[in-house]
N, C-alpha and C. Protein backbone atom coordinates (compact mmCIF):
# COMPACT_ATOMS: atom_id res chain seq x y z
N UNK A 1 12.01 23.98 -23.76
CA UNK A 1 13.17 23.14 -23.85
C UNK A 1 13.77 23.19 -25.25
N UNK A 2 13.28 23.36 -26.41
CA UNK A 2 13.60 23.10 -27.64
C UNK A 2 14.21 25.09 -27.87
N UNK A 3 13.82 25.62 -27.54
CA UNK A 3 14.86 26.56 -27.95
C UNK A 3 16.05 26.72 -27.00
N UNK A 4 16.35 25.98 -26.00
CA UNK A 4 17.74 25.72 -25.45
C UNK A 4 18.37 24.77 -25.91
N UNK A 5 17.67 23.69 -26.27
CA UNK A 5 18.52 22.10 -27.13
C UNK A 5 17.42 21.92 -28.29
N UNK A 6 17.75 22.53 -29.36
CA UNK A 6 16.76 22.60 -30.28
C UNK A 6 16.86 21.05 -30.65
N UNK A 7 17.97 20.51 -30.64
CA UNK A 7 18.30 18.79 -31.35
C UNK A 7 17.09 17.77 -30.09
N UNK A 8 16.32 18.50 -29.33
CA UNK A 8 15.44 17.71 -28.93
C UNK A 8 14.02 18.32 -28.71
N UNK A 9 14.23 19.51 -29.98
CA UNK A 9 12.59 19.38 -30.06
C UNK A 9 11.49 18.47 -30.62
N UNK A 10 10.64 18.45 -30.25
CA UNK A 10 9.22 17.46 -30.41
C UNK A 10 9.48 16.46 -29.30
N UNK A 11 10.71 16.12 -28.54
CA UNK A 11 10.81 15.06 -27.89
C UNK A 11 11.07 15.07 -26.47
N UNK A 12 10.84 16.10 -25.66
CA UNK A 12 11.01 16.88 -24.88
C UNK A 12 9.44 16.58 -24.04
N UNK A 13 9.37 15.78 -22.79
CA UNK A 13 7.20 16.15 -21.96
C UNK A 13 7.45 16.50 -20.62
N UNK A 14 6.81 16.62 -20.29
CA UNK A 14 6.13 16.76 -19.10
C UNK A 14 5.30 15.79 -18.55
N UNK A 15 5.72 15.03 -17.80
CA UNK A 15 4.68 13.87 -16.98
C UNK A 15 4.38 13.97 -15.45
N UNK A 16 3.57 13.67 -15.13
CA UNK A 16 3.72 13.70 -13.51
C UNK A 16 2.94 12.10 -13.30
N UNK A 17 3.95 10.94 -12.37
CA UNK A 17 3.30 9.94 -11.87
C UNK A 17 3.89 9.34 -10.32
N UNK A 18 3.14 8.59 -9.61
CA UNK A 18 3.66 8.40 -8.10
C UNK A 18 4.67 7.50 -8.14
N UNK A 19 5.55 7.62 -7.67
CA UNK A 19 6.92 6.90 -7.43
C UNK A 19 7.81 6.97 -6.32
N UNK A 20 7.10 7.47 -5.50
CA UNK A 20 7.90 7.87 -4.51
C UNK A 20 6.71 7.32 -2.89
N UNK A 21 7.52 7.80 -1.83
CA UNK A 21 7.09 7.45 -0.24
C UNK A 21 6.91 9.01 0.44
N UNK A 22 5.96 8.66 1.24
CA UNK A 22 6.16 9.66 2.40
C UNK A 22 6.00 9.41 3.54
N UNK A 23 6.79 9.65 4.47
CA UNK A 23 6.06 9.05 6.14
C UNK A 23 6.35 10.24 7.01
N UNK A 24 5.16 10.67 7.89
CA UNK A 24 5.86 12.08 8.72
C UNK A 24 6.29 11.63 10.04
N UNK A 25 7.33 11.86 10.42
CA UNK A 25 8.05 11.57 11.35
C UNK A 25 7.66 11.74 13.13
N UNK A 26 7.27 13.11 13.22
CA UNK A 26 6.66 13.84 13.92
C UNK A 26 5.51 14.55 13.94
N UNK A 27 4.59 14.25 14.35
CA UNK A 27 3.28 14.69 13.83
C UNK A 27 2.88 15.76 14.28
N UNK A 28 3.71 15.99 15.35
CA UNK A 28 3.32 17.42 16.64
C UNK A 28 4.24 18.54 15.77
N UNK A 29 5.59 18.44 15.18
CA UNK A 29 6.05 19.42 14.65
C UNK A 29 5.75 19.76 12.72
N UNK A 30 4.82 18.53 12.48
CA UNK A 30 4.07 18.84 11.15
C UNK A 30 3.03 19.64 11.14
N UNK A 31 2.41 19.15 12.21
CA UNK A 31 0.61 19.79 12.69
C UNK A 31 1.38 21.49 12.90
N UNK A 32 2.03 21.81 13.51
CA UNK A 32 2.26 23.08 13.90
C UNK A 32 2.97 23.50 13.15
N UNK A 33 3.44 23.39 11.75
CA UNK A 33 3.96 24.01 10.79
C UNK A 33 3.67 23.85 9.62
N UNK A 34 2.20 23.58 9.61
CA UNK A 34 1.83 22.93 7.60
C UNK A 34 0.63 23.78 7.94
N UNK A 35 0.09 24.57 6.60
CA UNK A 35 -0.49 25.16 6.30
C UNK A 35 -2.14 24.98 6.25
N UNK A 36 -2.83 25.71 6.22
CA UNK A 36 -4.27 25.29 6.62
C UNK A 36 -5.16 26.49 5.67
N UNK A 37 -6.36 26.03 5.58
CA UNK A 37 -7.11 26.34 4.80
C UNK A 37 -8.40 27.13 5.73
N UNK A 38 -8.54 28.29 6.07
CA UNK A 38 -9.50 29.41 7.09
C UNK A 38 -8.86 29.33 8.24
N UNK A 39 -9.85 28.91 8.90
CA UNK A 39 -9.99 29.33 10.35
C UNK A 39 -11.19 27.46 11.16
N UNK A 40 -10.60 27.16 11.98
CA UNK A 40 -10.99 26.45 12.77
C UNK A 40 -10.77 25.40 14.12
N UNK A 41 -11.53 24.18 14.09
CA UNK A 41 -10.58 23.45 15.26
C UNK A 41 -11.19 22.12 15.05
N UNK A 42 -10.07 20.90 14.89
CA UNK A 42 -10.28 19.75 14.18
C UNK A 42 -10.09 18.60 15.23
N UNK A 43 -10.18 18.09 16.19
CA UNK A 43 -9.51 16.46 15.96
C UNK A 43 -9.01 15.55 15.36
N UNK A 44 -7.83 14.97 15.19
CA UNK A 44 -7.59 13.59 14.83
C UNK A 44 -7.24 12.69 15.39
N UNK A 45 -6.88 11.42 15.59
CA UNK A 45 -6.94 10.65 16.16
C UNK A 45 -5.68 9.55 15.49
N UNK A 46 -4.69 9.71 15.70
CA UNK A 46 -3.51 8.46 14.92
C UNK A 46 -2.69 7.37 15.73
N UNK A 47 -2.72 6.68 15.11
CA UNK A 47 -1.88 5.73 15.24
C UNK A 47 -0.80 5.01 14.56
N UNK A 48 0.33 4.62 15.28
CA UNK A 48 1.58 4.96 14.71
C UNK A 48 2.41 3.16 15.22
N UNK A 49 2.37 2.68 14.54
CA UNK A 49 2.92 1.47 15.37
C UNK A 49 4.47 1.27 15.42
N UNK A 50 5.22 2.07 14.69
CA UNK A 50 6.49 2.34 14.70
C UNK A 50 7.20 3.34 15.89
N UNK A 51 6.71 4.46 15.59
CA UNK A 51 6.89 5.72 16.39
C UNK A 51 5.74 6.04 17.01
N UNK A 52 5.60 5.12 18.60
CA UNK A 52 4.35 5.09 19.60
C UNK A 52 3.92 6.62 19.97
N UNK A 53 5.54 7.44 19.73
CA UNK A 53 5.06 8.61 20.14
C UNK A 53 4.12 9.60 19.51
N UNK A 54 4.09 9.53 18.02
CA UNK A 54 2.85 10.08 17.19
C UNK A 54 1.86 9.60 17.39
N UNK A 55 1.32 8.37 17.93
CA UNK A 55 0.27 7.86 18.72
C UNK A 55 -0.67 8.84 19.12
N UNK A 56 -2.00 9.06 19.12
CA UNK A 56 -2.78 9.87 20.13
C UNK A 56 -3.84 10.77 19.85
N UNK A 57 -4.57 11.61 20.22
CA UNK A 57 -5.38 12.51 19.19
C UNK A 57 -5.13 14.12 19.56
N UNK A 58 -4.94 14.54 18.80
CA UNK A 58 -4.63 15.51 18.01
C UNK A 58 -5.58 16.86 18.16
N UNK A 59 -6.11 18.09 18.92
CA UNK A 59 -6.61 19.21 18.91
C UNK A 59 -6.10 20.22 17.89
N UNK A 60 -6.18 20.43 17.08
CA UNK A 60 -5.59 21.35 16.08
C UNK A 60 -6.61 22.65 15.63
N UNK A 61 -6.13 23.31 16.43
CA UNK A 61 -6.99 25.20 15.98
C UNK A 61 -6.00 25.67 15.26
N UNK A 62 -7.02 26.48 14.10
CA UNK A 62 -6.10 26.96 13.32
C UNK A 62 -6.89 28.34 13.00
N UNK A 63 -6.25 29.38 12.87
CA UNK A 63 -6.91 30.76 11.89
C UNK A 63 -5.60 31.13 11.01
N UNK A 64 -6.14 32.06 9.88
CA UNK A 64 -5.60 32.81 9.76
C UNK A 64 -4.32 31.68 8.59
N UNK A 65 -4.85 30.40 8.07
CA UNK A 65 -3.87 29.42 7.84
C UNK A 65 -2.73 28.92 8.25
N UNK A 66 -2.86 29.38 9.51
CA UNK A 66 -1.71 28.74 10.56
C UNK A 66 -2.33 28.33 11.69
N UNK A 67 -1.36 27.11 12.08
CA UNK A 67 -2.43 26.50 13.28
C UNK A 67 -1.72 27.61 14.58
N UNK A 68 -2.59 27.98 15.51
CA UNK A 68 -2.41 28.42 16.56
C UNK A 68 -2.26 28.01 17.84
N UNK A 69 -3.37 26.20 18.03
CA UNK A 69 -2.59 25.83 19.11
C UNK A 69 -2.84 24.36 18.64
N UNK A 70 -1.76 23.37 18.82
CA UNK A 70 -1.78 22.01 18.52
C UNK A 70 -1.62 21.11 20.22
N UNK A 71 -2.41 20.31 20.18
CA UNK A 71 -2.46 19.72 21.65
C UNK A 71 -2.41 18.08 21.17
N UNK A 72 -2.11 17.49 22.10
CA UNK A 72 -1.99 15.89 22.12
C UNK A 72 -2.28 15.16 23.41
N UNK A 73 -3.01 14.42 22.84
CA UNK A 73 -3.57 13.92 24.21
C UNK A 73 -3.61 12.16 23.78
N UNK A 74 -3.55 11.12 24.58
CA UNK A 74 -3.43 9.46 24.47
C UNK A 74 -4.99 9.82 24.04
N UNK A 75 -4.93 8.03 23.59
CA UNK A 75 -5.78 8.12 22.62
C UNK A 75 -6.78 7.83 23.36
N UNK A 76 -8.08 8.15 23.08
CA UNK A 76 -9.32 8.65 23.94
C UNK A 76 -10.72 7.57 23.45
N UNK A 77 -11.13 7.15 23.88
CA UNK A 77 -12.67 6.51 23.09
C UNK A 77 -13.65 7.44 22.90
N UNK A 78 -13.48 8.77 23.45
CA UNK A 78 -14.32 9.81 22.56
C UNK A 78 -13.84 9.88 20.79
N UNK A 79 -15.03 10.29 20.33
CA UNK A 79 -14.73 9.82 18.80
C UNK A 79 -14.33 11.32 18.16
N UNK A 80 -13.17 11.12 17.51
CA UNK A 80 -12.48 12.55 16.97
C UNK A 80 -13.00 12.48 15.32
N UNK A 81 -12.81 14.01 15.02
CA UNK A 81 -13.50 14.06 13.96
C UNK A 81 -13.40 12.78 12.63
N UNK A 82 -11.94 12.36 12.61
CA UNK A 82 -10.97 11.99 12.25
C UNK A 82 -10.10 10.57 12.30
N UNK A 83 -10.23 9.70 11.96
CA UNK A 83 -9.09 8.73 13.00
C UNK A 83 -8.68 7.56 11.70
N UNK A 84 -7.16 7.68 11.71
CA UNK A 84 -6.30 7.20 10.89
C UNK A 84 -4.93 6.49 11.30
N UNK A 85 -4.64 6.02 10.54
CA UNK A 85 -2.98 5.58 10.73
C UNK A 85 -2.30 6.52 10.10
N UNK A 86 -0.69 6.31 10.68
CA UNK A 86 0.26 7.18 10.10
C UNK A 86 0.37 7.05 8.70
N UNK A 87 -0.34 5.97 8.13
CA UNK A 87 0.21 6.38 6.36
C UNK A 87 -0.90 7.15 6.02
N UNK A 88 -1.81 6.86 5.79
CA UNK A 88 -3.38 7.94 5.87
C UNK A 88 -2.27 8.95 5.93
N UNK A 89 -2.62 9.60 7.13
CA UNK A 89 -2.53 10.92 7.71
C UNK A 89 -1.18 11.42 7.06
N UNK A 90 -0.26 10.61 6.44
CA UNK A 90 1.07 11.37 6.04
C UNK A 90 0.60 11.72 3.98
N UNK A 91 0.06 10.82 3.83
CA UNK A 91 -0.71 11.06 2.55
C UNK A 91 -1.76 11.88 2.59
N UNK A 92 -2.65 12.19 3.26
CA UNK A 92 -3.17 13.30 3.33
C UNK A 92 -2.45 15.00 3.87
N UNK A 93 -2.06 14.98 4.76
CA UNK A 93 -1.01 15.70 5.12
C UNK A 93 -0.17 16.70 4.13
N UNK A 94 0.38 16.11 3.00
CA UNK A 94 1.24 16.30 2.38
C UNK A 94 0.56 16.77 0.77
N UNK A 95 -0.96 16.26 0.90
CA UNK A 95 -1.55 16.94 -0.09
C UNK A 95 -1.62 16.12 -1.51
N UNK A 96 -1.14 14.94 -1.60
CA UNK A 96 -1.10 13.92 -2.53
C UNK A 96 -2.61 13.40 -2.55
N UNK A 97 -3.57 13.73 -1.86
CA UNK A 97 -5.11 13.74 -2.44
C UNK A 97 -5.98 14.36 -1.03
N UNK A 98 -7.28 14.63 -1.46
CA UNK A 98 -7.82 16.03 -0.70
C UNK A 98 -9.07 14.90 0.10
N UNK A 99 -9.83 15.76 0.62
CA UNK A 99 -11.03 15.36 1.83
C UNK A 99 -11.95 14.29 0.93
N UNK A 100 -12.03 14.27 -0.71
CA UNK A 100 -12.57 13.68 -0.98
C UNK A 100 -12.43 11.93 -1.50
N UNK A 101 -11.12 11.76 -1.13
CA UNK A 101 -10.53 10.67 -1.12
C UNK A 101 -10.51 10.00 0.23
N UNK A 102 -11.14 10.59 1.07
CA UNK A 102 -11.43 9.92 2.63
C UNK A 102 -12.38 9.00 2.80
N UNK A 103 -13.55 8.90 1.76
CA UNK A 103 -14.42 8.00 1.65
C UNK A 103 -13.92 6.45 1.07
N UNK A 104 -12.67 5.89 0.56
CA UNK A 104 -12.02 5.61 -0.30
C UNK A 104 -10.68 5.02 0.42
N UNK A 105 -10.32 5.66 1.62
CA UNK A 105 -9.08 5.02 2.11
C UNK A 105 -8.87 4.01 3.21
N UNK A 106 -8.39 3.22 2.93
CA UNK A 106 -7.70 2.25 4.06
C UNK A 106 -7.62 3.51 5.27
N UNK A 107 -8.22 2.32 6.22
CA UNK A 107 -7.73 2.73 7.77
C UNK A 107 -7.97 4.43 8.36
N UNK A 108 -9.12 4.98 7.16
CA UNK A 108 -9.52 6.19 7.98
C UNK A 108 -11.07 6.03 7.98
N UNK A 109 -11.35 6.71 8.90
CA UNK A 109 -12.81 6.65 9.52
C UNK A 109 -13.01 7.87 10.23
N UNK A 110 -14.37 8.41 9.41
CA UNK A 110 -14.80 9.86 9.78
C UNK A 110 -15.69 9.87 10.48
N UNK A 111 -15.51 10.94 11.40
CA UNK A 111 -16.91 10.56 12.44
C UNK A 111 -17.24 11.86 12.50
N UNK A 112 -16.44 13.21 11.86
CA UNK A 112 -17.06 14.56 12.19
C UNK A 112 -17.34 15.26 10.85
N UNK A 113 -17.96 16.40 10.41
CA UNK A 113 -18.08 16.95 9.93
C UNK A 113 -16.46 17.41 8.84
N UNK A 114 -16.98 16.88 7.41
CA UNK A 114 -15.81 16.52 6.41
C UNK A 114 -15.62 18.34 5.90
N UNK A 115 -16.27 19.32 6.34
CA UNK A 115 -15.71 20.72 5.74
C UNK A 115 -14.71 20.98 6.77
N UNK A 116 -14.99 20.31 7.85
CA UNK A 116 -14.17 21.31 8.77
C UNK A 116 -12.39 20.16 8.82
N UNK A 117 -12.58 18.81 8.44
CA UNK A 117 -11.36 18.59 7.84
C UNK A 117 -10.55 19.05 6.86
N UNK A 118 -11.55 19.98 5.22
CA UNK A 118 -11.48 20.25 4.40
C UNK A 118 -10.26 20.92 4.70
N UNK A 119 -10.08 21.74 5.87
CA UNK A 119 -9.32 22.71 6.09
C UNK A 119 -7.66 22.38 6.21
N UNK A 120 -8.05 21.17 6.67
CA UNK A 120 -6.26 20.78 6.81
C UNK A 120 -5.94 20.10 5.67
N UNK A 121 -7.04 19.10 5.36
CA UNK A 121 -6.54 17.62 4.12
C UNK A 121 -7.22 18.39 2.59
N UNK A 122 -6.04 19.09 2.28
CA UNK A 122 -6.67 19.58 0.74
C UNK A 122 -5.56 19.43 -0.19
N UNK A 123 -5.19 19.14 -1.40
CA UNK A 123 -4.82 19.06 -2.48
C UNK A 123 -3.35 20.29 -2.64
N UNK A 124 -2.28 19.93 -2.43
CA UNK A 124 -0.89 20.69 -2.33
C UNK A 124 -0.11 20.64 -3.73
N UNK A 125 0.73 21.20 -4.50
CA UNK A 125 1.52 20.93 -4.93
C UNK A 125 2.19 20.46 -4.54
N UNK A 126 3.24 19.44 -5.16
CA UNK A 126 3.84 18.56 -4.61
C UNK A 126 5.22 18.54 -5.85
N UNK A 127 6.43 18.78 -4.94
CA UNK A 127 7.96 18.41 -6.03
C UNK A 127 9.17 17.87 -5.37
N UNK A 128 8.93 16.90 -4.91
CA UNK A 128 10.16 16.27 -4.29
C UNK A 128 10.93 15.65 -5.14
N UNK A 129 12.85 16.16 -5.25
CA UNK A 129 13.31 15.41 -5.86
C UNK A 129 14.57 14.90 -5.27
N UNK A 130 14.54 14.53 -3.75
CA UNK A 130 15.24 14.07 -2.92
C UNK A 130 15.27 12.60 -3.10
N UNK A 131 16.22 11.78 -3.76
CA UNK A 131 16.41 10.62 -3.62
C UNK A 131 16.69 9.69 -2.45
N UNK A 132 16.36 8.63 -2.10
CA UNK A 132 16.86 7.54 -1.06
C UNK A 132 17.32 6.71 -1.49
């Protein structure tokens, strides 16, 4: 920055802090277009009290870092790997903190094996500078 506006060198940073929202809208067209980490097949389990229709649990196979088939099914009393509310799952999702912040959050509860979540809920760059 200071050799383009030299009149603000030394005064010129770099910060990064949370200030912002996220909520995913659609969970069936996030799941099938957000990126993944190997090869596998996950359950989740959400609930959505706004948008009933993201409601439900969630089959998500993935290889190759793309999911290959995403399924939805009402929500089941079989226990999915996984099971969250829509803010959880849109904060994880989006990569604003990884598998190891699951021990730690409101309203999620793990019931399967945390590597094979590893694969979807991991740590993203993140640069939104879309105002509301």
């Amino acid at each position: 920055m200071s050799l383009i506006l030299p009149e603000w060198a030394g005064h010129a940073r770099k910060s990064s802090y949370y200030a912002g929202m996220v909520r995913v809208i659609n969970v069936q067209k996030v799941l099938e277009n957000a990126r993944y980490r190997g090869s596998g097949t996950v359950t989740v389990s959400l609930t959505d009290n706004q948008i009933p229709e993201n409601s439900g649990t969630y089959k998500i196979e993935f290889a190759d870092n793309r999911a290959t088939c995403v399924t939805r099914k009402l929500l089941s009393v079989q226990a999915a790997d996984a099971e969250m509310d829509i803010n959880a799952f849109s904060r994880l999702i989006i990569g604003t903190c990884d598998i190891s912040s699951l021990l730690y959050m409101d309203h999620v509860k793990i019931n399967g094996d945390t590597e094979k979540l590893a694969g979807i809920f991991y740590r993203k760059p993140n640069y939104i500078t879309e105002d509301f």
